[in-house]
C-alpha atoms as a PDB file:
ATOM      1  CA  UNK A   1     -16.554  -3.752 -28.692  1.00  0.00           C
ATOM      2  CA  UNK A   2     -20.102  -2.229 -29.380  1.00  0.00           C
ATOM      3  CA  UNK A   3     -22.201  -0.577 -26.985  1.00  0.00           C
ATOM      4  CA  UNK A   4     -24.600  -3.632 -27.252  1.00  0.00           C
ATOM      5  CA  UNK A   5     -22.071  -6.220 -26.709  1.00  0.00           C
ATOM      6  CA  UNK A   6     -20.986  -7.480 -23.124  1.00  0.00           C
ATOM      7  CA  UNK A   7     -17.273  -8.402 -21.938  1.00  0.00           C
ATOM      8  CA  UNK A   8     -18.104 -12.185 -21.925  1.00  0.00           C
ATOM      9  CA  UNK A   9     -19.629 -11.775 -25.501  1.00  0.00           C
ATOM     10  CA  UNK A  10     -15.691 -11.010 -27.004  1.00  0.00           C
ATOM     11  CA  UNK A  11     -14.408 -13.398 -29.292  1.00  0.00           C
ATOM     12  CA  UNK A  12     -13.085 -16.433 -27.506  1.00  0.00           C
ATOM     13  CA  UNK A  13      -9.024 -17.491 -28.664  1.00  0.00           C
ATOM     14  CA  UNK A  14      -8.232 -20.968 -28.655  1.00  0.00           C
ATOM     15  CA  UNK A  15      -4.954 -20.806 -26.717  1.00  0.00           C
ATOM     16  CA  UNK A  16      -1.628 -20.144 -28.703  1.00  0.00           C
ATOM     17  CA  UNK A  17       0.104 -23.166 -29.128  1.00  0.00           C
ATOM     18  CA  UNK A  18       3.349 -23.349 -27.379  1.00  0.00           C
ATOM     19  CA  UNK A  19       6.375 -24.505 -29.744  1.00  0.00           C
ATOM     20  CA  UNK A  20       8.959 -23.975 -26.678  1.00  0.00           C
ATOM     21  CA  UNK A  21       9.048 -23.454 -23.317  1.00  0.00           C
ATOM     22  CA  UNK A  22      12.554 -22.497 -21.425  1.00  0.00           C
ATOM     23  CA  UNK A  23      12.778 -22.687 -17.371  1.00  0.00           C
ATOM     24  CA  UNK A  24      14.656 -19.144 -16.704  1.00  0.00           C
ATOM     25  CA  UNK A  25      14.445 -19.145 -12.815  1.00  0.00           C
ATOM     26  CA  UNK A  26      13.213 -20.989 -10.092  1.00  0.00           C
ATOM     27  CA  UNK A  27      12.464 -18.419  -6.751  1.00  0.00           C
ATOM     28  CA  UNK A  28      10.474 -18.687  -3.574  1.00  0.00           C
ATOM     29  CA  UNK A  29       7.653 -16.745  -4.484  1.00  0.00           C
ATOM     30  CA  UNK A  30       7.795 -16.724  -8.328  1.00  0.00           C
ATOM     31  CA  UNK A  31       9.395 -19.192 -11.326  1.00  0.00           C
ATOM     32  CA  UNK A  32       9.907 -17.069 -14.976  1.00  0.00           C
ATOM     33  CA  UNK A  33       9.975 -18.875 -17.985  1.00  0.00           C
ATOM     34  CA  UNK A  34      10.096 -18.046 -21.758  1.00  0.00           C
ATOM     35  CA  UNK A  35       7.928 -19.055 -24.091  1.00  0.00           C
ATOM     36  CA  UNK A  36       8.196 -19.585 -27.911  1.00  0.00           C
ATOM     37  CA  UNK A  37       4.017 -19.348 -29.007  1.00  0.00           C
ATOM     38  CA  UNK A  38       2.459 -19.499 -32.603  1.00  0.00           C
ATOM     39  CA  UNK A  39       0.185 -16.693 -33.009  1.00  0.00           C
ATOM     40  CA  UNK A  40      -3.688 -17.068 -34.798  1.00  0.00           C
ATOM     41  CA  UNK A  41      -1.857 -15.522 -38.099  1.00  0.00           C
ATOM     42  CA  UNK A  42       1.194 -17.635 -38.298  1.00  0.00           C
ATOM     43  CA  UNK A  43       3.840 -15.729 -36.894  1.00  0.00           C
ATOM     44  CA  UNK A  44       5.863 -16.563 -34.050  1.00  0.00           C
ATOM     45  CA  UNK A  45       6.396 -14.618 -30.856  1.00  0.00           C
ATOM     46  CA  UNK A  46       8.237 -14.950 -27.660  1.00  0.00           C
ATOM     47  CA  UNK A  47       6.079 -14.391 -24.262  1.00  0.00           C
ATOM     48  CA  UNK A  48       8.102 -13.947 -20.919  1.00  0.00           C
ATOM     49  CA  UNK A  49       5.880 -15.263 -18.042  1.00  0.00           C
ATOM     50  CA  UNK A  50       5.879 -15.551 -14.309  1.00  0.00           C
ATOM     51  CA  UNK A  51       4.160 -18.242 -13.127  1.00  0.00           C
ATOM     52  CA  UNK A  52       2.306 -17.393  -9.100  1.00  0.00           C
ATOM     53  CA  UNK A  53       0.868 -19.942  -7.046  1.00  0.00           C
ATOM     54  CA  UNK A  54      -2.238 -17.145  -6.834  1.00  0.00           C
ATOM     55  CA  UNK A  55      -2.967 -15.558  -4.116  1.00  0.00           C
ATOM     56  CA  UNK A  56      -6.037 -14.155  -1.363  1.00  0.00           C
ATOM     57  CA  UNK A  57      -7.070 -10.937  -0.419  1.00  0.00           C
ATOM     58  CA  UNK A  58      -9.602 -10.036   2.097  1.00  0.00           C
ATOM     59  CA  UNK A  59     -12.339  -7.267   2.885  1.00  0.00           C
ATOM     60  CA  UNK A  60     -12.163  -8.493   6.513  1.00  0.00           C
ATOM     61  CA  UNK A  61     -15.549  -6.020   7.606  1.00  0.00           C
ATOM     62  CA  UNK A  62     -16.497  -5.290  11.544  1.00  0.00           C
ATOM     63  CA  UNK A  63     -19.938  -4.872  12.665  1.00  0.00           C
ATOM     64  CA  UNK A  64     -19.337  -1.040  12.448  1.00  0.00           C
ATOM     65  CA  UNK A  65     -19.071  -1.115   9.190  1.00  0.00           C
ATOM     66  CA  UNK A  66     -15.346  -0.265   9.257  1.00  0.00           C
ATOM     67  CA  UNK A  67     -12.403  -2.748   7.378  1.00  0.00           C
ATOM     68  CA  UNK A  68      -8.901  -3.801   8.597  1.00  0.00           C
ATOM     69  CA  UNK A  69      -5.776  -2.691   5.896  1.00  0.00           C
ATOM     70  CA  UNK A  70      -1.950  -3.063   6.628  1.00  0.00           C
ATOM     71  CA  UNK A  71       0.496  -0.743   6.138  1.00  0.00           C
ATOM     72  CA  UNK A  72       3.554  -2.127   5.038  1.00  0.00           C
ATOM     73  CA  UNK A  73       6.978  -0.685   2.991  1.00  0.00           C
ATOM     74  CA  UNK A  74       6.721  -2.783  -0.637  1.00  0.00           C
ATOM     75  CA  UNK A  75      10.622  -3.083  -2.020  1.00  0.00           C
ATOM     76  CA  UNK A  76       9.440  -3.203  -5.505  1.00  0.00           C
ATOM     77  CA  UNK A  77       7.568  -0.128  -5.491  1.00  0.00           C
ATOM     78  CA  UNK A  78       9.711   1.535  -3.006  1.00  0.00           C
ATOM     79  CA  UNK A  79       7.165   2.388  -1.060  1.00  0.00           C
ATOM     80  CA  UNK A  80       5.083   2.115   2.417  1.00  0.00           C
ATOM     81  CA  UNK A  81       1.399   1.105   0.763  1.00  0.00           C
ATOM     82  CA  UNK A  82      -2.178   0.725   2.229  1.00  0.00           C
ATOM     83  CA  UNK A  83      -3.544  -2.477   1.372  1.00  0.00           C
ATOM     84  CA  UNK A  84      -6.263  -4.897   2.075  1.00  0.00           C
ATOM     85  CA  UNK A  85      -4.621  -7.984   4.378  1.00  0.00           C
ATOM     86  CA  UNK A  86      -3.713 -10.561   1.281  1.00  0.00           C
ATOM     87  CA  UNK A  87      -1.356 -13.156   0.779  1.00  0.00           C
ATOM     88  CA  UNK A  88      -0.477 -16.496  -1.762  1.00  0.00           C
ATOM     89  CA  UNK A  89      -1.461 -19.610  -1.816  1.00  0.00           C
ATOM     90  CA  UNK A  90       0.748 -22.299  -0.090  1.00  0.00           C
ATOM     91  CA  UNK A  91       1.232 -25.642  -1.838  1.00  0.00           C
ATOM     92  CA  UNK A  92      -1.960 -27.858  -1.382  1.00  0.00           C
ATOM     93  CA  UNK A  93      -3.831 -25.145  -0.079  1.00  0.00           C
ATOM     94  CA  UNK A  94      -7.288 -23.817  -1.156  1.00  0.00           C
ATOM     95  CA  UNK A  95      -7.938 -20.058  -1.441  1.00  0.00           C
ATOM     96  CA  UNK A  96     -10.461 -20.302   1.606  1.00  0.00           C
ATOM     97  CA  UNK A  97      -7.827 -21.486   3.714  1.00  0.00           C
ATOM     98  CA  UNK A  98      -5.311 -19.446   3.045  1.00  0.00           C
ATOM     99  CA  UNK A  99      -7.386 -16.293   3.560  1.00  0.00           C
ATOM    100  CA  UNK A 100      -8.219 -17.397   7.050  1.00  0.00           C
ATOM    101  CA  UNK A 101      -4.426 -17.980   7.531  1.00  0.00           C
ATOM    102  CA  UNK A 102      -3.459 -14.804   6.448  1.00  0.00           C
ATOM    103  CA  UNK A 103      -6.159 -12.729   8.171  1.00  0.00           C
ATOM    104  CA  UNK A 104      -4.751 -14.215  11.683  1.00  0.00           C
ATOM    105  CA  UNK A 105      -1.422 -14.039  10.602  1.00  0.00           C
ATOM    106  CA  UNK A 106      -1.438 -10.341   9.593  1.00  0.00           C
ATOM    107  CA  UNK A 107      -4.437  -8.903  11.250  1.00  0.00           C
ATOM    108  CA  UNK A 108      -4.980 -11.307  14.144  1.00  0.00           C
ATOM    109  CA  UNK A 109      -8.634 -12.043  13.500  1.00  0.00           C
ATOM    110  CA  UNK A 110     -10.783 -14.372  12.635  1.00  0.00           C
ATOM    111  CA  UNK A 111     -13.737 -14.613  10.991  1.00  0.00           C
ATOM    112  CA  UNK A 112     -17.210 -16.496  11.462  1.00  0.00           C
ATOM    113  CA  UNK A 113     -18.591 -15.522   7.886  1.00  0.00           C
ATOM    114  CA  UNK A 114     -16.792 -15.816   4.715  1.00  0.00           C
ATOM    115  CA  UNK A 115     -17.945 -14.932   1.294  1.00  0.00           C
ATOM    116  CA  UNK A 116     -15.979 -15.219  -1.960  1.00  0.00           C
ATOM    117  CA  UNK A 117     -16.261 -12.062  -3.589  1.00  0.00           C
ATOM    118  CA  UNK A 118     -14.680 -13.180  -6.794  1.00  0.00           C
ATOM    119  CA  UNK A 119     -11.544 -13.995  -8.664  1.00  0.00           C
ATOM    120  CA  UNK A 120      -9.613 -11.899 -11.280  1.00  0.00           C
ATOM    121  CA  UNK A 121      -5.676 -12.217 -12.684  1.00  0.00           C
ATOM    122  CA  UNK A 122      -3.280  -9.470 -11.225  1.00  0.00           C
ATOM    123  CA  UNK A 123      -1.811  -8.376 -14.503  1.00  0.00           C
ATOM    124  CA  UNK A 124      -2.761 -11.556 -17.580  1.00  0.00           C
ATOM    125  CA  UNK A 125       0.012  -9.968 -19.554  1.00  0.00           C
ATOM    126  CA  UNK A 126       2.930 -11.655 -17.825  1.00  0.00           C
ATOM    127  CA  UNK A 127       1.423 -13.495 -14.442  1.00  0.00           C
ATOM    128  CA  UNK A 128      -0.222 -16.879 -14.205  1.00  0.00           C
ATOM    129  CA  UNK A 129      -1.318 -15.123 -10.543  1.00  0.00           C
ATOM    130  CA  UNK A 130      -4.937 -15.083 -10.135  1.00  0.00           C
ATOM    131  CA  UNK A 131      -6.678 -13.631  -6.773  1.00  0.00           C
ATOM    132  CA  UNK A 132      -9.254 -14.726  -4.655  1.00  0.00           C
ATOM    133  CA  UNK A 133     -11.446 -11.822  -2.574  1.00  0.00           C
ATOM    134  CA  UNK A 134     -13.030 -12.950   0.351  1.00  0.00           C
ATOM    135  CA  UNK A 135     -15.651 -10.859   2.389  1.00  0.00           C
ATOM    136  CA  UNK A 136     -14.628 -11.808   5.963  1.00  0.00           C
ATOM    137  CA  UNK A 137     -17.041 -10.956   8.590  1.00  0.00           C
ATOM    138  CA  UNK A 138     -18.275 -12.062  12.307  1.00  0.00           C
ATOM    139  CA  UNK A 139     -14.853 -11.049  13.534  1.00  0.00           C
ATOM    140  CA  UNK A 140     -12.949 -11.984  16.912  1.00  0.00           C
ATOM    141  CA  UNK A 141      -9.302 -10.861  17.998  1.00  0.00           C
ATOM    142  CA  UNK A 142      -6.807 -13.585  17.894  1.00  0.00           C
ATOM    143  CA  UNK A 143      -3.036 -13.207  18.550  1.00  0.00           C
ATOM    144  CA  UNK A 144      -1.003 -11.942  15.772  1.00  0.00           C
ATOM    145  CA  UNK A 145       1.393 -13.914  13.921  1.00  0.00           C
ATOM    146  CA  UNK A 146       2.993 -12.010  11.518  1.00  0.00           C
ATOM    147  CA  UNK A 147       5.946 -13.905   8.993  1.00  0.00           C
ATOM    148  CA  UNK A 148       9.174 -13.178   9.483  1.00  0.00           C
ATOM    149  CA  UNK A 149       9.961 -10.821   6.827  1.00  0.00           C
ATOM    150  CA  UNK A 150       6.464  -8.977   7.651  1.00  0.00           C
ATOM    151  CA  UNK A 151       6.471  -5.271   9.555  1.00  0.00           C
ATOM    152  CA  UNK A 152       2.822  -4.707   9.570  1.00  0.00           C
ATOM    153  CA  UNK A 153       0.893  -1.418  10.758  1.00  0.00           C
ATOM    154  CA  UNK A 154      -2.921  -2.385  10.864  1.00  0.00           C
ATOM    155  CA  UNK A 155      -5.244   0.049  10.251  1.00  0.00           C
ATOM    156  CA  UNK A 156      -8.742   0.366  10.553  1.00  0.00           C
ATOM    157  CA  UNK A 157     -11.140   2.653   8.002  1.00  0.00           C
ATOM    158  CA  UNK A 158     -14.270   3.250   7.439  1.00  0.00           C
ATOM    159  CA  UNK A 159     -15.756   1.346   4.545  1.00  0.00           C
ATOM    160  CA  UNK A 160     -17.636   4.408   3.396  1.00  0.00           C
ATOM    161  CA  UNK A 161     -14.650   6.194   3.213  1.00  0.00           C
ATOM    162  CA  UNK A 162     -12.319   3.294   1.830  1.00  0.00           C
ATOM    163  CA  UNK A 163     -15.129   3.508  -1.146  1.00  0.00           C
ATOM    164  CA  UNK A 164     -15.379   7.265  -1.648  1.00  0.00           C
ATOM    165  CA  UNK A 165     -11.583   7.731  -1.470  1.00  0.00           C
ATOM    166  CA  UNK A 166     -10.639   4.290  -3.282  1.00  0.00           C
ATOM    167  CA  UNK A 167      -8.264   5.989  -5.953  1.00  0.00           C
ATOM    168  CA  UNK A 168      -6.265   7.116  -3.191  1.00  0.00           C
ATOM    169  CA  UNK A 169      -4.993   3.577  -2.939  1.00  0.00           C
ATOM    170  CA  UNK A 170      -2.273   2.513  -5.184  1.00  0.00           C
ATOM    171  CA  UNK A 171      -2.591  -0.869  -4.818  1.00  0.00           C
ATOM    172  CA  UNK A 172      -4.681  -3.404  -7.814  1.00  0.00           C
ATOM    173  CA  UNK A 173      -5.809  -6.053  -5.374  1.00  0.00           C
ATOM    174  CA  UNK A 174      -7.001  -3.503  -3.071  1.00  0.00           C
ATOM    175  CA  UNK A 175      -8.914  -1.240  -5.746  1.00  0.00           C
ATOM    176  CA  UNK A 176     -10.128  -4.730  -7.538  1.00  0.00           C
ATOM    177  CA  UNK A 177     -11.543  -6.076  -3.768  1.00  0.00           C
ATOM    178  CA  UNK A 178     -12.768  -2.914  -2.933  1.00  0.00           C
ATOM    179  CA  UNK A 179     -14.678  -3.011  -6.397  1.00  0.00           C
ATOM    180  CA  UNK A 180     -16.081  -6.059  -5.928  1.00  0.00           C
ATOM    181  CA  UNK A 181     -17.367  -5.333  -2.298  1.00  0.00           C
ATOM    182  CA  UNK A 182     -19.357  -2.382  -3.098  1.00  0.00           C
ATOM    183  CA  UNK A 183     -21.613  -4.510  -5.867  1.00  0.00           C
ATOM    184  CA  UNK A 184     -21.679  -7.882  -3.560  1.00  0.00           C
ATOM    185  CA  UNK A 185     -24.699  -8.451  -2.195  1.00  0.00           C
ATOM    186  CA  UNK A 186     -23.254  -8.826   1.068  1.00  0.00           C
ATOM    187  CA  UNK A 187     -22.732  -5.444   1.657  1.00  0.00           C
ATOM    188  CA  UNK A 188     -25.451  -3.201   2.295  1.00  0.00           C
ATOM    189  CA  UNK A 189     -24.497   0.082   1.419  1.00  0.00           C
ATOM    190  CA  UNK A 190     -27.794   2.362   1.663  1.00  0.00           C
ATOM    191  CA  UNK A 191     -26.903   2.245   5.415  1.00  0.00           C
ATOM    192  CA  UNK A 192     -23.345   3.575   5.041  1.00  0.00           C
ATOM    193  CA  UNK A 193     -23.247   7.697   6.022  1.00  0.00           C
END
């Protein structure tokens, strides 16, 4: 890409066609499937996807400027991780609604004002999963009602510092959210110390 061009100026792909598609497995959370695609030049290639549902994740912001993470241990990863409250999308559900699910559910707020922040896939190289951000703001305390198969610590941080000390975060959703909150118009960040 040249300095003069712009991301959305990249050559647009028509879609590879698909010669055959084979149902691998069928899980809670994710399905896999393999896929037999034709490639621009001719050749053939086999393309191993999980399909998501999508997901939220929310920037749920106090009127002290600070925002709510959880803490929670992440099997894959091995790991305890600090991440903005998120979770997917149920079946018949719109993104809006499940962010206000999941911020009472894991956080045990709710929120007056919502803002959609943006959208953007979690990794396009193997995941149908795209991500909604929501700015959540206007906030009142509400019981929490955490899933089953959820041990939550909630945290609250400074947005100033969640900013300045954003590559300490491991997580994509988080970094990605915490991207698009610092250029949203929403958030006014000459007052921040």
């Amino acid at each position: 890409m040249s300095s003069e061009q712009k991301p959305t100026d990249a050559k647009t792909q028509l879609p590879a066609p698909v010669l055959s598609s084979k149902s691998i497995y069928q899980g809670k959370v994710i399905n896999l499937r393999v896929d037999t695609i034709l490639l621009p030049a001719g050749r053939t290639t086999v393309r191993e996807v999980v399909e998501h549902s999508g997901a939220v994740v929310i920037a749920a912001l106090d009127r002290d400027d600070h925002l709510y993470f959880v803490r929670q241990y992440r099997h894959p990863v091995g790991k305890v991780l600090l991440e903005l409250p998120a979770g997917g999308l149920e079946p018949g559900e719109d993104p809006l609604s499940t962010a206000k699910r999941e911020l009472k559910e894991e956080v045990g707020l709710r929120a007056e004002r919502w803002v959609h922040l943006g959208s953007f896939y979690s990794s396009p190289g193997f995941t149908t999963e795209i991500l909604h951000a929501f700015l959540a703001q206007s906030l009142e305390s509400v019981p929490v009602n955490p899933d089953e198969d959820e041990d939550i610590d909630i945290v609250r941080y400074p947005l100033s510092e969640a900013l300045r000390s954003s590559l300490a975060f491991e997580d994509a959703k988080t970094l990605a959210t915490l991207f698009l909150l610092a250029q949203s118009p929403y958030t006014d960040l000459s007052k921040l110390k």
